[in-house]
PDB file of N, CA and C in Angstrom:
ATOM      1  N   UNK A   1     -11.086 -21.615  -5.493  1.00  0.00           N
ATOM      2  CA  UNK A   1     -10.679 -20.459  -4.742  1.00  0.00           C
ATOM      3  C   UNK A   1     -10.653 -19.208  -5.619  1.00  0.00           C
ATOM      4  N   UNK A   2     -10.117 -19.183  -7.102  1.00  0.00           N
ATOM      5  CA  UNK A   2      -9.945 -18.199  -7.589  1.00  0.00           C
ATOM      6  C   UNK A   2     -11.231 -17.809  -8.334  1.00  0.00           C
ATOM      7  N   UNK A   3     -11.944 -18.565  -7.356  1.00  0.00           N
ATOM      8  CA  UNK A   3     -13.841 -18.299  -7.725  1.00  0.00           C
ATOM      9  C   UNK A   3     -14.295 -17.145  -7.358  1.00  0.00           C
ATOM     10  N   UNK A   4     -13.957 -17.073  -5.673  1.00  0.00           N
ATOM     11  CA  UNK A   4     -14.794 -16.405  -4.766  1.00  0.00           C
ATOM     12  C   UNK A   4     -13.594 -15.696  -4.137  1.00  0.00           C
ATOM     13  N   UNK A   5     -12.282 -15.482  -4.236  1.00  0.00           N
ATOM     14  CA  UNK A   5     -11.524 -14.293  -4.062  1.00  0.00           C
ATOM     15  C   UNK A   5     -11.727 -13.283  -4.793  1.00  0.00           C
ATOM     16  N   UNK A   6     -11.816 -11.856  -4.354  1.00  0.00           N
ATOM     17  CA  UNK A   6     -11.542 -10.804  -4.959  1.00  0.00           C
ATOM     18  C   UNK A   6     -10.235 -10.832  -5.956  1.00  0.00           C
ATOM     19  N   UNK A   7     -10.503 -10.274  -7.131  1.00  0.00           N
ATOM     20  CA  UNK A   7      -9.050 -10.197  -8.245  1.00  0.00           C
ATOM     21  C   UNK A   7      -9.296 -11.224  -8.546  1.00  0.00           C
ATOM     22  N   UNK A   8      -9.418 -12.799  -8.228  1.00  0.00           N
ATOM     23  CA  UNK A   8      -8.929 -13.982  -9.025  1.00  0.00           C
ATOM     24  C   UNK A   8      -9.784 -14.161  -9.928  1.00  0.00           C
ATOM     25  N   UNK A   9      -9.009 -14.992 -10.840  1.00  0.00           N
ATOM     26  CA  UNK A   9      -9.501 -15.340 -12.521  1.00  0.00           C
ATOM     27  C   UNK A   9     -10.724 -16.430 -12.432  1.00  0.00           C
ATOM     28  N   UNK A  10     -11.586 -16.085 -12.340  1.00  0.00           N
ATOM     29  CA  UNK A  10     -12.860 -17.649 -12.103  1.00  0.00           C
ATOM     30  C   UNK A  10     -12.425 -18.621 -13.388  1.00  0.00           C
ATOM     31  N   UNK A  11     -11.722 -17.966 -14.654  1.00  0.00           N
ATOM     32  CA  UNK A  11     -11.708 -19.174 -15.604  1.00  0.00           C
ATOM     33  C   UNK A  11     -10.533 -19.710 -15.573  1.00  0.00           C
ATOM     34  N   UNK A  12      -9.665 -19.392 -14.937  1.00  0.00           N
ATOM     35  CA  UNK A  12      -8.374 -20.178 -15.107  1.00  0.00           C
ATOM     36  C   UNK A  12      -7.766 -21.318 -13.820  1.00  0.00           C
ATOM     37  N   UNK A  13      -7.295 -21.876 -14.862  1.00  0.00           N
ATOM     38  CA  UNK A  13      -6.936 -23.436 -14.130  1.00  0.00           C
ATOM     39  C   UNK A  13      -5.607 -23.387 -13.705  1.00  0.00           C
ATOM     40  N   UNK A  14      -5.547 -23.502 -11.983  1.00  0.00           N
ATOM     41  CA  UNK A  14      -4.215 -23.325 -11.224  1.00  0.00           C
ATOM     42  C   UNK A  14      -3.412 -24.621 -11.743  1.00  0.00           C
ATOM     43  N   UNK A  15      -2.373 -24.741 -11.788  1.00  0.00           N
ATOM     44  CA  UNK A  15      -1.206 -25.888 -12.105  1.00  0.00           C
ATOM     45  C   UNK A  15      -0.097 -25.740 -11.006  1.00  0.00           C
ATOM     46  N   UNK A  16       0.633 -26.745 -10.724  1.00  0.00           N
ATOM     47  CA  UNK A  16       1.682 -27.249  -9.801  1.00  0.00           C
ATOM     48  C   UNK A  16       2.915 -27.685 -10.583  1.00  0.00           C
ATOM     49  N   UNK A  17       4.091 -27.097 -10.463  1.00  0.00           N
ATOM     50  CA  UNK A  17       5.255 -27.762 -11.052  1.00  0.00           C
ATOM     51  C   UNK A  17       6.369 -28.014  -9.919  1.00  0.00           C
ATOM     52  N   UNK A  18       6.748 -29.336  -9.786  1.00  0.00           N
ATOM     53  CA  UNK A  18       7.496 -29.797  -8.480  1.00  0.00           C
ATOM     54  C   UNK A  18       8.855 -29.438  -9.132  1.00  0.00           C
ATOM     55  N   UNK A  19       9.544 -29.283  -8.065  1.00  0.00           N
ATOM     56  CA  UNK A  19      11.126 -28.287  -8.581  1.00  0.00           C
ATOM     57  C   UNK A  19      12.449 -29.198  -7.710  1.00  0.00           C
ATOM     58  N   UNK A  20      12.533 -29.581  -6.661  1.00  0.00           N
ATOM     59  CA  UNK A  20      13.319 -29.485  -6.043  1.00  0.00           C
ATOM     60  C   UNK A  20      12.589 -29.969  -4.775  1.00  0.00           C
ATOM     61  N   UNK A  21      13.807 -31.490  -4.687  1.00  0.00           N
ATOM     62  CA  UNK A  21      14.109 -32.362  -3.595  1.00  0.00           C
ATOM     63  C   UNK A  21      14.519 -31.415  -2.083  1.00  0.00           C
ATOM     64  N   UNK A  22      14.098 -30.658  -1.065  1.00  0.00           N
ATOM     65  CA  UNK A  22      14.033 -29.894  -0.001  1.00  0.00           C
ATOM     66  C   UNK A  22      14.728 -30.981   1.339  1.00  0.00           C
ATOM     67  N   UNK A  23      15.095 -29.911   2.316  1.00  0.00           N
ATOM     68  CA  UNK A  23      15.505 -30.819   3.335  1.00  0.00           C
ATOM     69  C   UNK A  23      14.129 -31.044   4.338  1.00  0.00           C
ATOM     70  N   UNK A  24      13.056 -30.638   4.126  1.00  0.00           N
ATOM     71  CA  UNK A  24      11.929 -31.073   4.585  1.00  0.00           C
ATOM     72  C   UNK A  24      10.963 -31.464   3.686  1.00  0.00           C
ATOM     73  N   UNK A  25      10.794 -31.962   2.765  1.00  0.00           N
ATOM     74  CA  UNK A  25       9.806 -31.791   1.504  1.00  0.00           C
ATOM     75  C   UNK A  25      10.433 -31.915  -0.456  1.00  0.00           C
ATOM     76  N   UNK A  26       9.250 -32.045  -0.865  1.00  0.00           N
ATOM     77  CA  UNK A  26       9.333 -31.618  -1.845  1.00  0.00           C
ATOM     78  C   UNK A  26       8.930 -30.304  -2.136  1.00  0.00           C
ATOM     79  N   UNK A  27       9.586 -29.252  -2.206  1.00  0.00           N
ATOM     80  CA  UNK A  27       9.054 -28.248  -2.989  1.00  0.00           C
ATOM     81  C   UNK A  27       8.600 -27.849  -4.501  1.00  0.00           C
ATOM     82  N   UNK A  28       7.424 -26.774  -4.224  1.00  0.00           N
ATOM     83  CA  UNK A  28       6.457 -26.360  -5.893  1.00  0.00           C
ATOM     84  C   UNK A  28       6.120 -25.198  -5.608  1.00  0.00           C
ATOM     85  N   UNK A  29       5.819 -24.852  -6.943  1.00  0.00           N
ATOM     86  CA  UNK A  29       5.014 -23.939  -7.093  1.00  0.00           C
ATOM     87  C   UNK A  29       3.903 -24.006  -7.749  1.00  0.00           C
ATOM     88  N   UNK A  30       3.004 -23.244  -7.218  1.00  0.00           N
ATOM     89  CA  UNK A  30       1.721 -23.337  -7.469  1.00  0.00           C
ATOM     90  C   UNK A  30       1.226 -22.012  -8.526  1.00  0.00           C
ATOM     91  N   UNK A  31       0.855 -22.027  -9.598  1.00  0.00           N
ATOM     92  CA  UNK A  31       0.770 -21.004 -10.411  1.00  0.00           C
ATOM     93  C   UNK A  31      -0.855 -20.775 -10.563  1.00  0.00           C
ATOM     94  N   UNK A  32      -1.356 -19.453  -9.228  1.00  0.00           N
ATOM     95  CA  UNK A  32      -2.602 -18.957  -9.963  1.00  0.00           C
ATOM     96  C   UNK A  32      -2.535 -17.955 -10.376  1.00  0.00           C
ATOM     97  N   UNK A  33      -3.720 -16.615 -10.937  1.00  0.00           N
ATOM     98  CA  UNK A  33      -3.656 -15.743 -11.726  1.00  0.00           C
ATOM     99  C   UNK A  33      -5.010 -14.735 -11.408  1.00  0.00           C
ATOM    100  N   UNK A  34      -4.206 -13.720 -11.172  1.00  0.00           N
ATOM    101  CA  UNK A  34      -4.859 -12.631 -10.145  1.00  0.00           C
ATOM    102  C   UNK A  34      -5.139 -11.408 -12.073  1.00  0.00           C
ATOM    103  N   UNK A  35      -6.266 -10.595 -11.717  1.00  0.00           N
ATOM    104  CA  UNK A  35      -6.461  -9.343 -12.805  1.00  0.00           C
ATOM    105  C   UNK A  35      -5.375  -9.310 -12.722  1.00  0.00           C
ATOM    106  N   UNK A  36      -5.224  -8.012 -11.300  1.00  0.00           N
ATOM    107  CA  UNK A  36      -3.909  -6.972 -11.539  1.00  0.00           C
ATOM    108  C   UNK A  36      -3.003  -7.174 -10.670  1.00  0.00           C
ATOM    109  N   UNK A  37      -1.912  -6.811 -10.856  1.00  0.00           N
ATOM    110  CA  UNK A  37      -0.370  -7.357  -9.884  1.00  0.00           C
ATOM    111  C   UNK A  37      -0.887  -7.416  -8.183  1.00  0.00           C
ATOM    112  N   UNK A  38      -1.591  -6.497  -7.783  1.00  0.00           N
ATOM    113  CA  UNK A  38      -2.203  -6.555  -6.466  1.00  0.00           C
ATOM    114  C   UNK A  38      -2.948  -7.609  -6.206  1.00  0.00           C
ATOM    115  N   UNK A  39      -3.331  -7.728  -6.510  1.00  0.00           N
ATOM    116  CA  UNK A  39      -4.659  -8.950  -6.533  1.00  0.00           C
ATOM    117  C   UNK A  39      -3.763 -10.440  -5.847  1.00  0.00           C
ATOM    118  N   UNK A  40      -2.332 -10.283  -6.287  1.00  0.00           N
ATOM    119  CA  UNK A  40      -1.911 -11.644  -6.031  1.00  0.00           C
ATOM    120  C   UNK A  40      -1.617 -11.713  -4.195  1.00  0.00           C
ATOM    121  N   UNK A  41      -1.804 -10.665  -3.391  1.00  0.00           N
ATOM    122  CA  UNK A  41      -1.695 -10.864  -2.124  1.00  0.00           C
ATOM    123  C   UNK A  41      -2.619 -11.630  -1.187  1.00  0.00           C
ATOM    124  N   UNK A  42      -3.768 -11.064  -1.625  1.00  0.00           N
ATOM    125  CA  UNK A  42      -4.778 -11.770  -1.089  1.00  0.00           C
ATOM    126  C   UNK A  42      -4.988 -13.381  -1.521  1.00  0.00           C
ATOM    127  N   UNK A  43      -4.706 -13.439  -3.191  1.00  0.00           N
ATOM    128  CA  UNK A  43      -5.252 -14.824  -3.917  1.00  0.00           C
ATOM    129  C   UNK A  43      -3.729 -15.563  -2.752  1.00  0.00           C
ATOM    130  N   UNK A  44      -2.439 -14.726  -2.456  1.00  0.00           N
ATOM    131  CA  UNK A  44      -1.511 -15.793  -2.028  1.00  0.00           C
ATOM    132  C   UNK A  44      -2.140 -16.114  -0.671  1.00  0.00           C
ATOM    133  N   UNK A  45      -2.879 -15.261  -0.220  1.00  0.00           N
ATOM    134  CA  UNK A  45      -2.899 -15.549   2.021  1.00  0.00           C
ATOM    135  C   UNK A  45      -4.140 -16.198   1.683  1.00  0.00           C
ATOM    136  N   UNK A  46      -4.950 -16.245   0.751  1.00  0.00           N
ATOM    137  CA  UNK A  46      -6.232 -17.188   0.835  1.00  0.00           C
ATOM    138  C   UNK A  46      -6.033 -18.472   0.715  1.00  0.00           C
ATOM    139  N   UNK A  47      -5.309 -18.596  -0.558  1.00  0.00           N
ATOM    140  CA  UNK A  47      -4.603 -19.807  -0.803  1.00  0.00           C
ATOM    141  C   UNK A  47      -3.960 -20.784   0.496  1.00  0.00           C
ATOM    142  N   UNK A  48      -2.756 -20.171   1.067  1.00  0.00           N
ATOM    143  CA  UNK A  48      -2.341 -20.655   2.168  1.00  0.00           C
ATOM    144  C   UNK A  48      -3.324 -21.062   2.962  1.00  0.00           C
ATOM    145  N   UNK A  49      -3.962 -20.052   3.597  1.00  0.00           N
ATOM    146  CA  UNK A  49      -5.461 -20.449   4.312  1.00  0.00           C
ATOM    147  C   UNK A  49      -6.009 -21.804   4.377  1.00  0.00           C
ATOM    148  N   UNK A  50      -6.200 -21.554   3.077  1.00  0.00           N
ATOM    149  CA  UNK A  50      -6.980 -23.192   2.715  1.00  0.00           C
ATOM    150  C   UNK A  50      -6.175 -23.996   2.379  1.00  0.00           C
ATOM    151  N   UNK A  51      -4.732 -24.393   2.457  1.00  0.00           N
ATOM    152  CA  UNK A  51      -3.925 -25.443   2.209  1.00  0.00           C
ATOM    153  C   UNK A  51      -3.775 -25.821   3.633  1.00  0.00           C
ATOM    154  N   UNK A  52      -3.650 -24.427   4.297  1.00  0.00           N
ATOM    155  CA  UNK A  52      -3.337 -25.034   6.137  1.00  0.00           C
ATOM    156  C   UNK A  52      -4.683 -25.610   6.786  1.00  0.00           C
ATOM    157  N   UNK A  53      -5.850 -25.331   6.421  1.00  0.00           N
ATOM    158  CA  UNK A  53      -7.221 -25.455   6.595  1.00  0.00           C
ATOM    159  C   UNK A  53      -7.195 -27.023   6.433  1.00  0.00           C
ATOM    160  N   UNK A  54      -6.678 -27.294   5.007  1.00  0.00           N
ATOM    161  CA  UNK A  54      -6.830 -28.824   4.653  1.00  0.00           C
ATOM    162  C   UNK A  54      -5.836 -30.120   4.965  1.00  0.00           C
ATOM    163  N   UNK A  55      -4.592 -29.366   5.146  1.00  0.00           N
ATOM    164  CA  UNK A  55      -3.659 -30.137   5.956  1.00  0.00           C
ATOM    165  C   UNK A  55      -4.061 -30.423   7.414  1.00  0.00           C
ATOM    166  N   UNK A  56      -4.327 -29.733   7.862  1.00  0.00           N
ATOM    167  CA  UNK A  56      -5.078 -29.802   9.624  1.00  0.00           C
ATOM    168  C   UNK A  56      -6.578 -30.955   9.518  1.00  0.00           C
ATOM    169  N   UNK A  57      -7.256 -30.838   8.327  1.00  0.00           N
ATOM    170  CA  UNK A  57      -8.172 -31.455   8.351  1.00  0.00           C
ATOM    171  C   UNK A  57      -8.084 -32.962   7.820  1.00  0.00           C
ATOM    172  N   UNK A  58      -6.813 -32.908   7.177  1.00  0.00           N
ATOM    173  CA  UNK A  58      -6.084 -34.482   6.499  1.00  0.00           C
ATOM    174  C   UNK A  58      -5.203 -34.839   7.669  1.00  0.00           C
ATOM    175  N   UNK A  59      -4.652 -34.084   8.521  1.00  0.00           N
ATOM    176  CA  UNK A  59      -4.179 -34.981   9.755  1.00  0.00           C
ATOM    177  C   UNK A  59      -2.797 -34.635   9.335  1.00  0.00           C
ATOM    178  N   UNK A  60      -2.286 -33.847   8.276  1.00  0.00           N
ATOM    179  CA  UNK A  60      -0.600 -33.736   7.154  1.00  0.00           C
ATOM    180  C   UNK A  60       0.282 -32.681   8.439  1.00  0.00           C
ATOM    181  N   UNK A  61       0.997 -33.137   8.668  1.00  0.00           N
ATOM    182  CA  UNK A  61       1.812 -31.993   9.593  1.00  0.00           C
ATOM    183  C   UNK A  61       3.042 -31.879   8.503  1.00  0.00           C
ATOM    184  N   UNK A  62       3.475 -30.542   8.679  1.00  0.00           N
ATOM    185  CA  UNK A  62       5.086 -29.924   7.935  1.00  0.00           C
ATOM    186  C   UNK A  62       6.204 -30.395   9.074  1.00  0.00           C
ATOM    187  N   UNK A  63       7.107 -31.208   8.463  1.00  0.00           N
ATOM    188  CA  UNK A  63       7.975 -31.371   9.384  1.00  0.00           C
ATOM    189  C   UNK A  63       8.724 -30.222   9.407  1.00  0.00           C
ATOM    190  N   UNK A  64       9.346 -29.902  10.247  1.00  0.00           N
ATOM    191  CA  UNK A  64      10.817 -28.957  10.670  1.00  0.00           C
ATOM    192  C   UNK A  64      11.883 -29.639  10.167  1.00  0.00           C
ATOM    193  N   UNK A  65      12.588 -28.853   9.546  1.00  0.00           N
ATOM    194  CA  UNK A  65      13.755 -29.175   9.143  1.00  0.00           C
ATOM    195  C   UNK A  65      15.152 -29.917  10.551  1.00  0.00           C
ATOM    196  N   UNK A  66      15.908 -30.754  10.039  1.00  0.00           N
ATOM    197  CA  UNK A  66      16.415 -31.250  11.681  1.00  0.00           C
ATOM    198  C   UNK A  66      17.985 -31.850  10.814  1.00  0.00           C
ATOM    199  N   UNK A  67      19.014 -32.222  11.653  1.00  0.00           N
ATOM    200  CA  UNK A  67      19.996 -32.122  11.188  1.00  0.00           C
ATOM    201  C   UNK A  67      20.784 -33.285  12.116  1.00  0.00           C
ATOM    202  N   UNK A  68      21.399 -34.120  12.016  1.00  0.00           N
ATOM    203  CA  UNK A  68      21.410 -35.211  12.041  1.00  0.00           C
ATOM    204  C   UNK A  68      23.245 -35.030  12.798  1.00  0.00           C
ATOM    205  N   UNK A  69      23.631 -35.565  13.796  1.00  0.00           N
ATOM    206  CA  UNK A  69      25.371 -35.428  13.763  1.00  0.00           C
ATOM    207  C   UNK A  69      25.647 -37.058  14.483  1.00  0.00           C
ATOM    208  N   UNK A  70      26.243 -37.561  13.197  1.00  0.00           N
ATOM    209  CA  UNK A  70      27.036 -38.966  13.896  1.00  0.00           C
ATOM    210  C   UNK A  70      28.283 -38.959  14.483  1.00  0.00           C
ATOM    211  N   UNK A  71      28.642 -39.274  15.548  1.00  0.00           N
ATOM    212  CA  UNK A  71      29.982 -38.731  16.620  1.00  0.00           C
ATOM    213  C   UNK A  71      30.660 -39.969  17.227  1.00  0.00           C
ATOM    214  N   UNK A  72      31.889 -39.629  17.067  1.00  0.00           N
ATOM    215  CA  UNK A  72      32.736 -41.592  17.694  1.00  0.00           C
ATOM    216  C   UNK A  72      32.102 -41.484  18.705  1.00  0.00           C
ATOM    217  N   UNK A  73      31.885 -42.241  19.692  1.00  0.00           N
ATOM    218  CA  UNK A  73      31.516 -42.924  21.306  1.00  0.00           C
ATOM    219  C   UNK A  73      32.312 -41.841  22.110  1.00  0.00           C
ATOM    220  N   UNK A  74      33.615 -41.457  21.645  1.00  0.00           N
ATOM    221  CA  UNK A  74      34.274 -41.558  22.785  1.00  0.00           C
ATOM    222  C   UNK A  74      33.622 -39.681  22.902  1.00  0.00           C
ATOM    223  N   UNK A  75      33.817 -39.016  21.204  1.00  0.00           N
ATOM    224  CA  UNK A  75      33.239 -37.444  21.342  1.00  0.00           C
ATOM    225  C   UNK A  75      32.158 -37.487  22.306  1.00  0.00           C
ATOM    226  N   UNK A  76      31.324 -38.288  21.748  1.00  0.00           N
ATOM    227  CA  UNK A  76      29.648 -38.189  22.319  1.00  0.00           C
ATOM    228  C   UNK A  76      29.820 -37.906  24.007  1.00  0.00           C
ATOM    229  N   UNK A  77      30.345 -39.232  24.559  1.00  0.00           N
ATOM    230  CA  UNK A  77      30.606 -39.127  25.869  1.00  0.00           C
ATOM    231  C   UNK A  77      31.337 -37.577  26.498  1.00  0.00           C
ATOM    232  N   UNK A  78      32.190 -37.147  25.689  1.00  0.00           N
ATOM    233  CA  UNK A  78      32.751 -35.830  26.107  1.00  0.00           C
ATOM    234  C   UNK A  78      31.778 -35.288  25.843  1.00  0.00           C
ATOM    235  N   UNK A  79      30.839 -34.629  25.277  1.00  0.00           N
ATOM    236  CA  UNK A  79      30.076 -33.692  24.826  1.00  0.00           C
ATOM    237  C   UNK A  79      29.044 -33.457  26.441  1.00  0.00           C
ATOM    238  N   UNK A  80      29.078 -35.122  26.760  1.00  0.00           N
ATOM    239  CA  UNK A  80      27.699 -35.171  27.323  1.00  0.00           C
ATOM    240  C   UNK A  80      28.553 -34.747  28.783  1.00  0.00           C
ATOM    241  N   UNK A  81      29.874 -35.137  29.045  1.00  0.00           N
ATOM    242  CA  UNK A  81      30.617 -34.544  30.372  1.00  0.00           C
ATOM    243  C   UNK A  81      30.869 -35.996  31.038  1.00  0.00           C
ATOM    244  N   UNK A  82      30.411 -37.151  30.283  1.00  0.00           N
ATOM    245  CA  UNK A  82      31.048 -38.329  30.778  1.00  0.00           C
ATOM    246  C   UNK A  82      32.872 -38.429  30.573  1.00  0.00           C
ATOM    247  N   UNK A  83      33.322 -38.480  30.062  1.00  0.00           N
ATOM    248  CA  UNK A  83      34.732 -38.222  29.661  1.00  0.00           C
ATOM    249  C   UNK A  83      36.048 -37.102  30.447  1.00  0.00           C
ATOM    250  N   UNK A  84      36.718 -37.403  31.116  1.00  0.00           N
ATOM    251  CA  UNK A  84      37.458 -36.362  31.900  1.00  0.00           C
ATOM    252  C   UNK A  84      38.997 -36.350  30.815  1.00  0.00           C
ATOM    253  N   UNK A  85      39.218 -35.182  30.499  1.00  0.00           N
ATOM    254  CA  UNK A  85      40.425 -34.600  30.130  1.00  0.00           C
ATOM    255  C   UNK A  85      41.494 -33.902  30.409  1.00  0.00           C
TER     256      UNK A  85
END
């Protein structure tokens, strides 16, 4: 990619450093290298591009984050309007 983007470095080699256990994922960062400070907008939306390009084409969906609530029987039933008080 940082071939045939405008600004990007054709000789340098992107690297990945994984950081942190996520509530959807593992999260990283991905370190490429643009000339000049501008340059990194485009190298970032191209990038994405082709990660969403290749996830869609590997079949990889991003889960949504989701949140889990375990409740006695008796809450649950109130919640749901089974329960009279």
């Amino acid at each position: 990619m940082l071939q045939t983007v405008p600004g990007g470095v054709p000789t340098f080699e992107p690297f990945i450093r994984y950081h942190t256990f996520g509530p959807a994922g593992v999260q990283c960062t991905v370190i490429l290298f643009g000339r000049e400070f501008t340059d990194q907008y485009l190298i970032k939306h191209e990038f994405l591009k082709r990660v969403q390009a290749r996830y869609r084409q590997e079949g990889i969906v991003i889960p949504y984050p989701t949140t889990t609530l375990h409740l006695p029987a008796d809450t649950a039933a109130a919640l749901r309007g089974g329960a009279h008080g």
